[in-house]
C-alpha atoms as a PDB file:
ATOM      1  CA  UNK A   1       0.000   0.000   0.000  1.00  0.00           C
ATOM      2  CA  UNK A   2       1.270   3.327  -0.730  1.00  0.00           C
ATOM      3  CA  UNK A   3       1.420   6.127   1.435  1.00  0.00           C
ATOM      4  CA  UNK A   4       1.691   9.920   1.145  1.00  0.00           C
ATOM      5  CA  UNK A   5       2.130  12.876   3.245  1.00  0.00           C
ATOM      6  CA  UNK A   6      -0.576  14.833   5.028  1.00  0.00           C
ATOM      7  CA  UNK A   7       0.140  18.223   3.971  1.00  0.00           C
ATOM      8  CA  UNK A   8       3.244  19.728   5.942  1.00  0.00           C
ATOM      9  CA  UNK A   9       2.753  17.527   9.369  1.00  0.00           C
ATOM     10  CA  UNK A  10       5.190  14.401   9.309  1.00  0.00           C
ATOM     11  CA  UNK A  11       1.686  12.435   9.411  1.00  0.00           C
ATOM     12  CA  UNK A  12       1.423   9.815   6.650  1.00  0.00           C
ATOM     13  CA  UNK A  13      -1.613   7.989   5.297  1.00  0.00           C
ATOM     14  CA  UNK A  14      -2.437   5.251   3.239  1.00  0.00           C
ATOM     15  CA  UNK A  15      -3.559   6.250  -0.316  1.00  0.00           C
ATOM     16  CA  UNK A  16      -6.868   4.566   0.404  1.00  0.00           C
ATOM     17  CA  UNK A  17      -8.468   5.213   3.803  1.00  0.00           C
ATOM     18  CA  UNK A  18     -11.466   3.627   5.398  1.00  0.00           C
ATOM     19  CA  UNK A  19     -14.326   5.688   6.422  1.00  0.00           C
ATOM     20  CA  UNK A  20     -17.209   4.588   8.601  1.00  0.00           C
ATOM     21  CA  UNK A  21     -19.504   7.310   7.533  1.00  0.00           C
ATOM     22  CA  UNK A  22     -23.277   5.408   6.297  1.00  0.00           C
ATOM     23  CA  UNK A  23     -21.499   2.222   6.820  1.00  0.00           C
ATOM     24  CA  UNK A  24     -20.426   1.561  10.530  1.00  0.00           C
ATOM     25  CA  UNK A  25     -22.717   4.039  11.939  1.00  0.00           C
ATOM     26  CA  UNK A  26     -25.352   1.439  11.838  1.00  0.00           C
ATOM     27  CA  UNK A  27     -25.751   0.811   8.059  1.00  0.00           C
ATOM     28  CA  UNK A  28     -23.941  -2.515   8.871  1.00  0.00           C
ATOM     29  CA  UNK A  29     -24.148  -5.370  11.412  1.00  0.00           C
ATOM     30  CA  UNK A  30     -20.926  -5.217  13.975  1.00  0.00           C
ATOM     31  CA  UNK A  31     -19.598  -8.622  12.668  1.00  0.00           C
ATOM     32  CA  UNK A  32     -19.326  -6.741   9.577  1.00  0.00           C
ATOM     33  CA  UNK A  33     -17.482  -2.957  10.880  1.00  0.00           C
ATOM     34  CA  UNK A  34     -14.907  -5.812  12.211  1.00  0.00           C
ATOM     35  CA  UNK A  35     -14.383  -7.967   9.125  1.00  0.00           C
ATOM     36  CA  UNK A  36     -13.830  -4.701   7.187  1.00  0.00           C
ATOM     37  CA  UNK A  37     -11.647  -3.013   9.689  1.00  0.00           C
ATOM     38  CA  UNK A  38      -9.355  -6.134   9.676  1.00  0.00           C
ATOM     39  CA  UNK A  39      -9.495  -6.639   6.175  1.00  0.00           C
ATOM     40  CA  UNK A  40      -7.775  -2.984   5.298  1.00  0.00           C
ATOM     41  CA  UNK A  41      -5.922  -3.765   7.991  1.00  0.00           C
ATOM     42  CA  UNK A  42      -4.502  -6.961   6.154  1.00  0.00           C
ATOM     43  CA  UNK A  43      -4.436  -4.985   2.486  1.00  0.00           C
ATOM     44  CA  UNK A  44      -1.991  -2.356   4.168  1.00  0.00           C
ATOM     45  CA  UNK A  45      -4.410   0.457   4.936  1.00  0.00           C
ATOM     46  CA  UNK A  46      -3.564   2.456   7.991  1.00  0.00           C
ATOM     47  CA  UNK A  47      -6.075   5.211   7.520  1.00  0.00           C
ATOM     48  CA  UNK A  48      -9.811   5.707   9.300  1.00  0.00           C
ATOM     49  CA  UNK A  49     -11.842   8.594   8.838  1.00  0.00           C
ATOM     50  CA  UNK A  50     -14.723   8.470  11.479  1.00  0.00           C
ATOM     51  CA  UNK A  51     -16.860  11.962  13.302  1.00  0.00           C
ATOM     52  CA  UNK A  52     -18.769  11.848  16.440  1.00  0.00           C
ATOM     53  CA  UNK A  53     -22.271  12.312  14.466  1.00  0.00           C
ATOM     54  CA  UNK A  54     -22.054   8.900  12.904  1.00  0.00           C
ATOM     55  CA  UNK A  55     -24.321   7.078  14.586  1.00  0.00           C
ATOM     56  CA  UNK A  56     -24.773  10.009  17.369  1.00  0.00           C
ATOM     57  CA  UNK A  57     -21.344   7.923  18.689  1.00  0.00           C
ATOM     58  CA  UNK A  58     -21.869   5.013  17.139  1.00  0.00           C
ATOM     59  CA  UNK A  59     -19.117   4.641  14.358  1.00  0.00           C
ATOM     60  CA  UNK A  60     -16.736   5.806  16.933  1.00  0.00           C
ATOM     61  CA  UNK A  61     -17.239   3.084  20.001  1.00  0.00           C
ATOM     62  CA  UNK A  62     -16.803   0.139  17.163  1.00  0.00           C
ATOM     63  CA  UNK A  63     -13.912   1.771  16.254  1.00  0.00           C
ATOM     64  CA  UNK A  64     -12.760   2.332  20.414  1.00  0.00           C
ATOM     65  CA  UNK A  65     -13.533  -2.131  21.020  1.00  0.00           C
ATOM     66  CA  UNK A  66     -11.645  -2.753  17.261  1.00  0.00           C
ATOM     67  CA  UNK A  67      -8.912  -0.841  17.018  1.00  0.00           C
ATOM     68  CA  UNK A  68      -8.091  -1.918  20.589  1.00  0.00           C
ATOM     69  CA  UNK A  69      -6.137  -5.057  19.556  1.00  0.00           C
ATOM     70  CA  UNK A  70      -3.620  -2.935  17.129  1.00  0.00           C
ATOM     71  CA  UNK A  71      -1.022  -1.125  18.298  1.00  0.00           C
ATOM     72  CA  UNK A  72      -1.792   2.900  18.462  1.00  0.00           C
ATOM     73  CA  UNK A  73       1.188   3.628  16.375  1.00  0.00           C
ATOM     74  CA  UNK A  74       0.471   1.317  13.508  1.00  0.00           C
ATOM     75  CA  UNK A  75      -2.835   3.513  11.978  1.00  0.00           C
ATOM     76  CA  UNK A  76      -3.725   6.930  11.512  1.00  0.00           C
ATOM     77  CA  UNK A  77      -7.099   7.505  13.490  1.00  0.00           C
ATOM     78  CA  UNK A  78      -9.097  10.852  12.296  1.00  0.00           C
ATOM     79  CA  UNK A  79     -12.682  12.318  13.480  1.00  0.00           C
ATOM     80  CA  UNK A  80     -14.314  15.450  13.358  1.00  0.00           C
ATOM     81  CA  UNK A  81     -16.312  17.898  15.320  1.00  0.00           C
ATOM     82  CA  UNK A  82     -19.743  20.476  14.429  1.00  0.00           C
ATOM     83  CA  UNK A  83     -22.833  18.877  13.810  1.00  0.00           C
ATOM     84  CA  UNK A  84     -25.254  18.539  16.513  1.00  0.00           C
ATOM     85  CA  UNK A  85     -24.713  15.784  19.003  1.00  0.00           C
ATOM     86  CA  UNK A  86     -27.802  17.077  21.223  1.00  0.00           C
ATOM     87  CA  UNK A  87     -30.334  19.917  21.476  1.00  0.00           C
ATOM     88  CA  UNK A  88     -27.335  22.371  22.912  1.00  0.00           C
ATOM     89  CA  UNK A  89     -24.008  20.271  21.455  1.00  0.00           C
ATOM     90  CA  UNK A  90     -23.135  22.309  18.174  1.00  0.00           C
ATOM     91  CA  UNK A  91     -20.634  24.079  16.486  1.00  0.00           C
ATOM     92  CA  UNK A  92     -16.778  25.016  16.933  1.00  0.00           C
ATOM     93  CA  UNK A  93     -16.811  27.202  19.425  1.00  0.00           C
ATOM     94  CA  UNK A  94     -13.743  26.766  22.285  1.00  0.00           C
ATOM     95  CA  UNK A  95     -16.012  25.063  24.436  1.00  0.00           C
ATOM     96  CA  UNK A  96     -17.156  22.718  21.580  1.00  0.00           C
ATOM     97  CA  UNK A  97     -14.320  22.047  20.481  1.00  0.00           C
ATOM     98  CA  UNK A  98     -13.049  20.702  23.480  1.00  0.00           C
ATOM     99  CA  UNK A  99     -16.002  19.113  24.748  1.00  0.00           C
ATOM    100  CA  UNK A 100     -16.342  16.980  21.685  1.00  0.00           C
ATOM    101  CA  UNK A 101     -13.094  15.980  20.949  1.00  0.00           C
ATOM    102  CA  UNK A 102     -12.990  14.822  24.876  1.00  0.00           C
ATOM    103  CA  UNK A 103     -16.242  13.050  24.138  1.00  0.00           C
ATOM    104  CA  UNK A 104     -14.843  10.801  20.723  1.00  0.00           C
ATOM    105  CA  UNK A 105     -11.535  10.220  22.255  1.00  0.00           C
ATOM    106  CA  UNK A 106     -13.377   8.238  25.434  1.00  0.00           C
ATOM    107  CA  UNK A 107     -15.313   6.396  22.277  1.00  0.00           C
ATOM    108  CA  UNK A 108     -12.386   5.526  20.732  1.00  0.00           C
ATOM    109  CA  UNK A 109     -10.376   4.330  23.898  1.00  0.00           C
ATOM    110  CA  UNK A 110      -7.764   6.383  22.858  1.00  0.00           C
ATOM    111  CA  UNK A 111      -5.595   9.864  24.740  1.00  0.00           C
ATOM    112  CA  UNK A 112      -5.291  11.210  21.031  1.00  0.00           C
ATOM    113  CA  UNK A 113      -6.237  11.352  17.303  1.00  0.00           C
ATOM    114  CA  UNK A 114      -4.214  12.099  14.461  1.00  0.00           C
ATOM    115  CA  UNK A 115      -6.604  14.644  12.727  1.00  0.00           C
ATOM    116  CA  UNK A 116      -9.041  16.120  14.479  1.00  0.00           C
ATOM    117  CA  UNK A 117     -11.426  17.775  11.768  1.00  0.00           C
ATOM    118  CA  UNK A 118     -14.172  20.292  11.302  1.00  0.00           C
ATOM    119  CA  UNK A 119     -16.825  18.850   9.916  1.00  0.00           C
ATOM    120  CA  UNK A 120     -18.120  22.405   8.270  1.00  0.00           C
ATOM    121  CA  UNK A 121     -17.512  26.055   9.001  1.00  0.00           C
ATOM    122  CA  UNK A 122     -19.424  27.454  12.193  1.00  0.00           C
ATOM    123  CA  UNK A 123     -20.647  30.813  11.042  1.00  0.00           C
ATOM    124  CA  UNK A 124     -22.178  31.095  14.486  1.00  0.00           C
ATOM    125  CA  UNK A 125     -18.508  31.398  16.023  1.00  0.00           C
ATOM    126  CA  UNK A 126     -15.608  33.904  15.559  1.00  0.00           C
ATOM    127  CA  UNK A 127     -12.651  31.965  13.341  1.00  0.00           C
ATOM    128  CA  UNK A 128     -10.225  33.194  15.938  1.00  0.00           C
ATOM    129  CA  UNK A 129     -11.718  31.417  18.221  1.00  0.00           C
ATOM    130  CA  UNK A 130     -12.014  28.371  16.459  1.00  0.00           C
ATOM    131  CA  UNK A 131      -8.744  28.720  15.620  1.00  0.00           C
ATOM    132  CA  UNK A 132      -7.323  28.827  19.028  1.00  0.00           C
ATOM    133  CA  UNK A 133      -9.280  25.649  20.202  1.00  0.00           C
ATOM    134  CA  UNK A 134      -7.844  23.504  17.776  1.00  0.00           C
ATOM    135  CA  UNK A 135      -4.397  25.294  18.665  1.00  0.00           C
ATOM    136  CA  UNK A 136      -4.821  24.427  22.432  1.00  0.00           C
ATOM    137  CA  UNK A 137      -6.020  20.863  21.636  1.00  0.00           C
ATOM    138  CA  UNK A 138      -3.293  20.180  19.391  1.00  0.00           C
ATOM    139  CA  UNK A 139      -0.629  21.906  22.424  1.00  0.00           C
ATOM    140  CA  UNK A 140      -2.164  19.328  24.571  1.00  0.00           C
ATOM    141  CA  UNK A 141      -1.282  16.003  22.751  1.00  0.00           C
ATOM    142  CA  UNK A 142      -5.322  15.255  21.904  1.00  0.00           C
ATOM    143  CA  UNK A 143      -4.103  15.610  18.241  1.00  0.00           C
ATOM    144  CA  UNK A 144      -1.493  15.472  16.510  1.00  0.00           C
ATOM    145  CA  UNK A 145      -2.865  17.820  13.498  1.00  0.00           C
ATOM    146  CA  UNK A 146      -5.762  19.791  12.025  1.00  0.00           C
ATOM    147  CA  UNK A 147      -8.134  19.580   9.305  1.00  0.00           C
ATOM    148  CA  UNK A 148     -11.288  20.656   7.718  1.00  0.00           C
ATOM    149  CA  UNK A 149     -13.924  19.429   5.284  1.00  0.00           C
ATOM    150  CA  UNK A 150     -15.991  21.375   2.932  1.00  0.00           C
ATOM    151  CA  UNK A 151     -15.252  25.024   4.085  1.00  0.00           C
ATOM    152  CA  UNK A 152     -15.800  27.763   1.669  1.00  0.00           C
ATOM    153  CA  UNK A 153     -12.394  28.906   0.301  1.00  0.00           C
ATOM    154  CA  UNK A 154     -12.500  32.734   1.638  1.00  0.00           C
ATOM    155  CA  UNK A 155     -12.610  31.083   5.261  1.00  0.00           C
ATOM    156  CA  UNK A 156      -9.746  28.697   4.134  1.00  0.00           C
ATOM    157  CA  UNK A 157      -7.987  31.976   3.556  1.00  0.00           C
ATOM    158  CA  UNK A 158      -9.259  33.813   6.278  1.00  0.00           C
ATOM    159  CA  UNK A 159      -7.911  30.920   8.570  1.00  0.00           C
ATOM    160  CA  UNK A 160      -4.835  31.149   6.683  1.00  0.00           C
ATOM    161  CA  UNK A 161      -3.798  34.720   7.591  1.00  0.00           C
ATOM    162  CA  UNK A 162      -4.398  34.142  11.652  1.00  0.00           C
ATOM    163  CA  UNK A 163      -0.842  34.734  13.078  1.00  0.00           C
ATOM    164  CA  UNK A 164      -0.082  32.685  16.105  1.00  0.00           C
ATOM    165  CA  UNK A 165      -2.346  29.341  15.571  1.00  0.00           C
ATOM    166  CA  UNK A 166      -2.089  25.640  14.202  1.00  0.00           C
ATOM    167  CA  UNK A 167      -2.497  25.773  10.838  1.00  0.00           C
ATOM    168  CA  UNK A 168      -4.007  23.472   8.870  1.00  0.00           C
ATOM    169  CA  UNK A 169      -3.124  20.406   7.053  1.00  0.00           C
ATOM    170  CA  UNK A 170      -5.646  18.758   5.756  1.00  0.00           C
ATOM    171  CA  UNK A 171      -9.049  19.164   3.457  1.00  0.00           C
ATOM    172  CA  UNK A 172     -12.042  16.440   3.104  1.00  0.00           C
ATOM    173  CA  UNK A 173     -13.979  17.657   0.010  1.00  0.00           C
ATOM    174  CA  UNK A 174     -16.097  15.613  -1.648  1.00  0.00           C
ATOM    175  CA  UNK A 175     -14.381  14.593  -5.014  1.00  0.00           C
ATOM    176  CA  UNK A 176     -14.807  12.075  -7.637  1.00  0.00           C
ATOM    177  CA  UNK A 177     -14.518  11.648 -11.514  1.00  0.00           C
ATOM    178  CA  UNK A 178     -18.137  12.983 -11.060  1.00  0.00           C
ATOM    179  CA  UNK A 179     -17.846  15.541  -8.658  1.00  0.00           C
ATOM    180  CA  UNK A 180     -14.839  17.384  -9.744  1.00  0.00           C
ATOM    181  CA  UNK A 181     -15.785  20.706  -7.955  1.00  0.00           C
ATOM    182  CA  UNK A 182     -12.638  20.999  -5.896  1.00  0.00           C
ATOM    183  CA  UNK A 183     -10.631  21.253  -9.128  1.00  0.00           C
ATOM    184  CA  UNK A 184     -11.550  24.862  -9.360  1.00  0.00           C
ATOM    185  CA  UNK A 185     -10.177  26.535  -6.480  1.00  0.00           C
ATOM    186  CA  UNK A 186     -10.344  24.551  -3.467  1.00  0.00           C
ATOM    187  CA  UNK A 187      -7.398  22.015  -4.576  1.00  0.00           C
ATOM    188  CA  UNK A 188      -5.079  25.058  -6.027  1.00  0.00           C
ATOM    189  CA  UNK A 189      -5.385  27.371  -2.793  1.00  0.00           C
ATOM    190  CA  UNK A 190      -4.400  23.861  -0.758  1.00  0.00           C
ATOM    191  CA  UNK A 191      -1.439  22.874  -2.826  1.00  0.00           C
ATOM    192  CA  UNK A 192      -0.221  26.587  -2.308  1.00  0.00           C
ATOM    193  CA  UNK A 193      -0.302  26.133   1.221  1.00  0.00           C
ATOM    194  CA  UNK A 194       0.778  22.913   2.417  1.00  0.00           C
ATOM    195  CA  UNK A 195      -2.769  20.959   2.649  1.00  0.00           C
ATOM    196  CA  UNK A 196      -3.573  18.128   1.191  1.00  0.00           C
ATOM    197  CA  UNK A 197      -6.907  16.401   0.511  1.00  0.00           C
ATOM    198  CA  UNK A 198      -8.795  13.757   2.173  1.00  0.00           C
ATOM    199  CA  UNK A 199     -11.408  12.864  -0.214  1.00  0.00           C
ATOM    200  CA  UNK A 200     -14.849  11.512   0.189  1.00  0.00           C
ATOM    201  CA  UNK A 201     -17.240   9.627  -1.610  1.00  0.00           C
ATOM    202  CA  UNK A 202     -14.756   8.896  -4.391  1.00  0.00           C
ATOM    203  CA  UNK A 203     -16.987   6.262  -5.940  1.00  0.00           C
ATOM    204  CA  UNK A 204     -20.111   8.606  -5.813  1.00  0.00           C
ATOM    205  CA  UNK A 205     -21.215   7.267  -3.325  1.00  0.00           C
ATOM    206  CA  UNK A 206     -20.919   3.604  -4.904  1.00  0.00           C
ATOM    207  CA  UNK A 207     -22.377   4.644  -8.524  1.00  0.00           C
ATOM    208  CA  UNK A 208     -19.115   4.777 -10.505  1.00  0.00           C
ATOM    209  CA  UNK A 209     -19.044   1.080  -9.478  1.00  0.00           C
ATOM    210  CA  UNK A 210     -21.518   0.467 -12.272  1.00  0.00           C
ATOM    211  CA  UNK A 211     -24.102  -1.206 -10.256  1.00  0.00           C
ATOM    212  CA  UNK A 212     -26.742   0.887 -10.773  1.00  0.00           C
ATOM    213  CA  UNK A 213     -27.724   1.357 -14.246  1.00  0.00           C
ATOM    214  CA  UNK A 214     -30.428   2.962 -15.870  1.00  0.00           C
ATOM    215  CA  UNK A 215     -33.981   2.008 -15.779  1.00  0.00           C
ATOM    216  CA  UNK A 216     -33.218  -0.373 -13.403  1.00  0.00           C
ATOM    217  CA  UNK A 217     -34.192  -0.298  -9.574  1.00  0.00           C
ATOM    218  CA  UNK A 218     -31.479  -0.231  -7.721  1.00  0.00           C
ATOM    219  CA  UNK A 219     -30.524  -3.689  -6.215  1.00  0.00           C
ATOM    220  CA  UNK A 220     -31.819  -4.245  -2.534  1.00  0.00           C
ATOM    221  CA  UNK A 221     -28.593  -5.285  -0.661  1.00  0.00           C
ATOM    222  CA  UNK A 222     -26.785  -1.912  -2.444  1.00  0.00           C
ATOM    223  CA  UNK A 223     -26.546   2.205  -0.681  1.00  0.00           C
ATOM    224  CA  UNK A 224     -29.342   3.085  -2.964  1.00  0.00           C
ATOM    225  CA  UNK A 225     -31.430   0.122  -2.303  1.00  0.00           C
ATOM    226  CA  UNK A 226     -30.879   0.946   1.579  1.00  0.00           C
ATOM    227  CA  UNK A 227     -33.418   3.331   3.794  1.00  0.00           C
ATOM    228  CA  UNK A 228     -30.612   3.627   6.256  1.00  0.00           C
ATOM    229  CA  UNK A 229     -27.725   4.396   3.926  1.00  0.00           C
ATOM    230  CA  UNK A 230     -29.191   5.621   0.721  1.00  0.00           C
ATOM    231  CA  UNK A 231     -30.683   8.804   1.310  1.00  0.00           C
ATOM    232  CA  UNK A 232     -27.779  11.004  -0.225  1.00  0.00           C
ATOM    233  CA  UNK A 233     -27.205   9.346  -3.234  1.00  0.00           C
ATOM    234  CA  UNK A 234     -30.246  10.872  -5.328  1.00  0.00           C
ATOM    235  CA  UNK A 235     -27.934  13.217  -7.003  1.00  0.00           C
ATOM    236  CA  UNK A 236     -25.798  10.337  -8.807  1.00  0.00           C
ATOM    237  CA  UNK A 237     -28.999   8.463 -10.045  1.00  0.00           C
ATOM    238  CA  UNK A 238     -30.318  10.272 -13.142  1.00  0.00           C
ATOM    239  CA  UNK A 239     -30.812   8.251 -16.152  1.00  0.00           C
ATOM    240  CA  UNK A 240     -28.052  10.500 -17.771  1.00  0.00           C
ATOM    241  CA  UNK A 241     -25.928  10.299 -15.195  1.00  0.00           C
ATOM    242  CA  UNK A 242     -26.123   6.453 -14.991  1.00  0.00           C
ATOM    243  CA  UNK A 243     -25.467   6.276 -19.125  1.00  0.00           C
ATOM    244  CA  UNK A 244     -22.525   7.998 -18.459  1.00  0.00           C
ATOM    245  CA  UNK A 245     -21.553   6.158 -15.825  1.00  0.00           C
ATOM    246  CA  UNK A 246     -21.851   2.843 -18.672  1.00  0.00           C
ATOM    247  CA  UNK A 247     -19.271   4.662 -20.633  1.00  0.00           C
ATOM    248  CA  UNK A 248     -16.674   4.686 -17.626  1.00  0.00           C
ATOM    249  CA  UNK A 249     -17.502   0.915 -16.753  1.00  0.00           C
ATOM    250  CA  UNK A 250     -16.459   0.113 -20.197  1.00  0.00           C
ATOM    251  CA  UNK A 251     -13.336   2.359 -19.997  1.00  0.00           C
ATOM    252  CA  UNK A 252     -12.557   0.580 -17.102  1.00  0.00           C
ATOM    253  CA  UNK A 253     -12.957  -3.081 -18.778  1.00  0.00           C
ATOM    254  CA  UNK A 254     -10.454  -2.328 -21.661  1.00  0.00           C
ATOM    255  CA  UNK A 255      -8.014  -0.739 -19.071  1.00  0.00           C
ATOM    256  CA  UNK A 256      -7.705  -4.391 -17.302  1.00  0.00           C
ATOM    257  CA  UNK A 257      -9.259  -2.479 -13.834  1.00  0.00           C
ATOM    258  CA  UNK A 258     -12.515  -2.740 -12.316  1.00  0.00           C
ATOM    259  CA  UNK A 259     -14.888  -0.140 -12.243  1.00  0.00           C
ATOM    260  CA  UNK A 260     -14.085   0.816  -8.590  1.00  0.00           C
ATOM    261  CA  UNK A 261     -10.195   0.547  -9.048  1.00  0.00           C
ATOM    262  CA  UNK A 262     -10.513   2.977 -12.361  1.00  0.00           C
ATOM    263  CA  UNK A 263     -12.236   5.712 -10.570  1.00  0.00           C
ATOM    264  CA  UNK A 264      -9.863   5.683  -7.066  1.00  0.00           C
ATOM    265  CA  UNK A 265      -7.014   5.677  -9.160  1.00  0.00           C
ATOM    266  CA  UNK A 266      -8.590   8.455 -11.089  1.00  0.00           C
ATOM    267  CA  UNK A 267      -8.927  10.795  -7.650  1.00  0.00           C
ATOM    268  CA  UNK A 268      -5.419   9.689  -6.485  1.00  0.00           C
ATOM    269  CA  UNK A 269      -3.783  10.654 -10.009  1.00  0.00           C
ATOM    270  CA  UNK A 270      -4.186  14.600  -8.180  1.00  0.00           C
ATOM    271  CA  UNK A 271      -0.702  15.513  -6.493  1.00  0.00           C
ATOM    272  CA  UNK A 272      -3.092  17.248  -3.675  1.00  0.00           C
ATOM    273  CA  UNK A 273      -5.013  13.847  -2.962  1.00  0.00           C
ATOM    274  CA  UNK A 274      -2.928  12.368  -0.052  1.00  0.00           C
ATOM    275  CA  UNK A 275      -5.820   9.660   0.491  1.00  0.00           C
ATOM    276  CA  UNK A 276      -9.047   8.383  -0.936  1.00  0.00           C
ATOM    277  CA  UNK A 277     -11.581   7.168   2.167  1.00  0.00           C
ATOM    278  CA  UNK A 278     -13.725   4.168   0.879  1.00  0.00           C
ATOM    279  CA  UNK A 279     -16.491   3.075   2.111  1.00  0.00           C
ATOM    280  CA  UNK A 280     -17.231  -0.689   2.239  1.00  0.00           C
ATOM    281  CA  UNK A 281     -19.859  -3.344   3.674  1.00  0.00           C
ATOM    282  CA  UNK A 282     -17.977  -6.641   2.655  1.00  0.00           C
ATOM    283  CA  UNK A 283     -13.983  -7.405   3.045  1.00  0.00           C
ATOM    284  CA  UNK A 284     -14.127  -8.340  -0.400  1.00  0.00           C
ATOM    285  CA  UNK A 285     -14.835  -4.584  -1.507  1.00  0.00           C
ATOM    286  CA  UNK A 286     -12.092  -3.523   0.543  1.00  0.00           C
ATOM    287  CA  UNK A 287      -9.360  -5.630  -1.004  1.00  0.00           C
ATOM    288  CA  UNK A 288     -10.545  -4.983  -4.236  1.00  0.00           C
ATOM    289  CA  UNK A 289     -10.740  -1.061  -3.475  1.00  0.00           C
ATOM    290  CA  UNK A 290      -7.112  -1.213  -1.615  1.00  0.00           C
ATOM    291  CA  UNK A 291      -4.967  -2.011  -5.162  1.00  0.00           C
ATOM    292  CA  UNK A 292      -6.192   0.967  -6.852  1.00  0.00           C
ATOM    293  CA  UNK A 293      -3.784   2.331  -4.769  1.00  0.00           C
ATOM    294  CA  UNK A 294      -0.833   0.995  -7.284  1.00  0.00           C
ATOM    295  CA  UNK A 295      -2.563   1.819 -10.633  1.00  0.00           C
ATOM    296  CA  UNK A 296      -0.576   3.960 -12.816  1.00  0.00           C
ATOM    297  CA  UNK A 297      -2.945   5.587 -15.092  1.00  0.00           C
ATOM    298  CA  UNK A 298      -2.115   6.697 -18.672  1.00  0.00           C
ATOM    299  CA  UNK A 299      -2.657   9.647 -19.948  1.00  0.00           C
ATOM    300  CA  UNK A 300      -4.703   7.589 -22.706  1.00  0.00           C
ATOM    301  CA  UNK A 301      -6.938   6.247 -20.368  1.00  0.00           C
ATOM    302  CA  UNK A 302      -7.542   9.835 -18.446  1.00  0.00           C
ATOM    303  CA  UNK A 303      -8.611  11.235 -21.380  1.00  0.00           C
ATOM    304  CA  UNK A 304     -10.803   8.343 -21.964  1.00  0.00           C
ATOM    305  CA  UNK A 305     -12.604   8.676 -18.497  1.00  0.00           C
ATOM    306  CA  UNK A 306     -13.071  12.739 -19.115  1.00  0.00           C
ATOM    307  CA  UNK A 307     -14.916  11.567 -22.599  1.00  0.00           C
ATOM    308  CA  UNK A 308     -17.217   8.862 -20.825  1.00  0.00           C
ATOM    309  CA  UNK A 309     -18.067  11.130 -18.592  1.00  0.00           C
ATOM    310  CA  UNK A 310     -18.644  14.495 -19.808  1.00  0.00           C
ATOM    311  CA  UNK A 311     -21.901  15.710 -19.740  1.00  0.00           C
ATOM    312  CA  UNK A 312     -23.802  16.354 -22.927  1.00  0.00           C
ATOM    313  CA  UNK A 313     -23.243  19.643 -24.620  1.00  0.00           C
ATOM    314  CA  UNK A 314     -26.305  21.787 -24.380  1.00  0.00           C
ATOM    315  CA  UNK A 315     -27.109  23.436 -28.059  1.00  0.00           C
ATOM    316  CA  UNK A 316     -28.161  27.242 -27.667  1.00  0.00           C
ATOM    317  CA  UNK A 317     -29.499  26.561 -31.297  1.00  0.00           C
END
């Protein structure tokens, strides 16, 4: 398994990270969080992406009994803080900040994290003060570094030009050969600065898999065919989308890859991209998923995914 630096800390993570996101926060049985936590444990991968809101907790305390019987230095261990966690438990203010991080690290039997991320920008508290949390918790040994995930880019900046504080090393956008948003301004202003990414839903959320195709229901034991897991997904399910989405899976069948490998090694072909969280429900999904990590892709084949996936050009005629 490869493994690349997390911005400017001398953290390192696997190219392909697990995530417990729809999956271990209930969207699976336990016996299943533990076969997939040991099987990217056997395939080399050393990084897990969790928050306290999965699960209200939930995600996190598998993690805690799990990751018990490996040594703490032999994985990077990441969660985040904002969303609600009760009627009065919001947000990245100091006392947030603190309170919540205290909270996941007692889930996850551990003194620190790695990363310790905000899950979105709290307009509802000064930056500075933000700022200065994650400063004292990082002073403290509860983590070893700092991150964010989908913050508007002014605030990235804004954050930037603080004197005195932590400063940040990581991004979690959401990013995919379908999503490619980042790409604009988001990925440029972090390669400038010493951030890297930490992307999610890679696969669109499962769709550039190829398992959902169009006109078809989605299949019952898949995210879309789940109440619990597939209530995000809409976006990635129009019939154009999903006839795209045909175009890559064949792409990916005259490349020698599977439709899952093709589009990982797509997001980790970016410099910026430091790791690609996956999510999975079987062990098999994470072995397969975990040797993208040593495709090579051609520039052939890159142009060939940007053509099978393009949207249609609209005619002003």
């Amino acid at each position: 398994m490869q493994h690349r630096a997390l911005g400017d800390s001398p953290i390192e993570v696997s190219a392909i990270g697990l995530g417990s996101w729809l999956t271990y926060s209930g969207g699976v049985a336990r016996e299943q969080t533990e076969a997939c936590t040991r099987a990217a444990f056997d395939a080399g991968i050393t990084f897990f992406d969790t928050a306290n809101v999965y699960g209200r907790g939930t995600a996190e305390r598998a993690w805690g009994e799990i990751l018990a019987d490996y040594p703490r230095g032999s994985y990077v261990l990441a969660t985040k803080a904002y969303f609600a966690m009760s009627a009065t438990d919001r947000g990245l203010s100091r006392e947030q900040v603190h309170k919540q991080l205290d909270a996941s690290l007692r889930r996850l039997n551990t003194d620190y994290v790695d990363l310790f991320q905000c899950h979105r920008y709290d307009e509802s508290t000064p930056l500075e003060e933000t700022m200065e949390a994650l400063t004292e918790i990082v002073a403290q040994g509860k983590a070893r570094a700092i991150g964010f995930s989908e913050w508007p880019v002014e605030r990235i900046r804004q954050s930037l030009a603080i004197p005195g504080v932590r400063r940040f090393v990581s991004s979690q956008p959401q990013y995919s050969a379908l999503h490619r948003d980042p790409e604009a301004e988001v990925i440029p202003l972090c390669a400038a600065n010493g951030i890297s990414q930490v992307v999610w839903s890679p696969l669109a959320q499962g769709v550039l898999t190829g398992k959902y195709r169009p006109g078809e229901r989605p299949p019952q034991d898949t995210r879309a065919g789940s109440r619990d897991m597939g209530r995000f997904i809409g976006q990635f399910l129009q019939r154009a989308t999903l006839e795209r989405v045909q175009r890559f899976v064949a792409v990916a069948e005259a490349a020698g890859h599977t439709p899952s490998q093709l589009a990982l090694a797509w997001v980790l072909r970016e410099p910026n991209v430091a790791s690609a969280i996956i999510g999975a429900s079987r062990p098999e999904q994470v072995r397969e998923n975990a040797a993208a990590a040593e495709i090579a892709l051609g520039a052939d084949t890159v142009a060939a995914i940007d053509e099978a996936l393009a949207p249609p050009q609209t005619s002003l005629f």
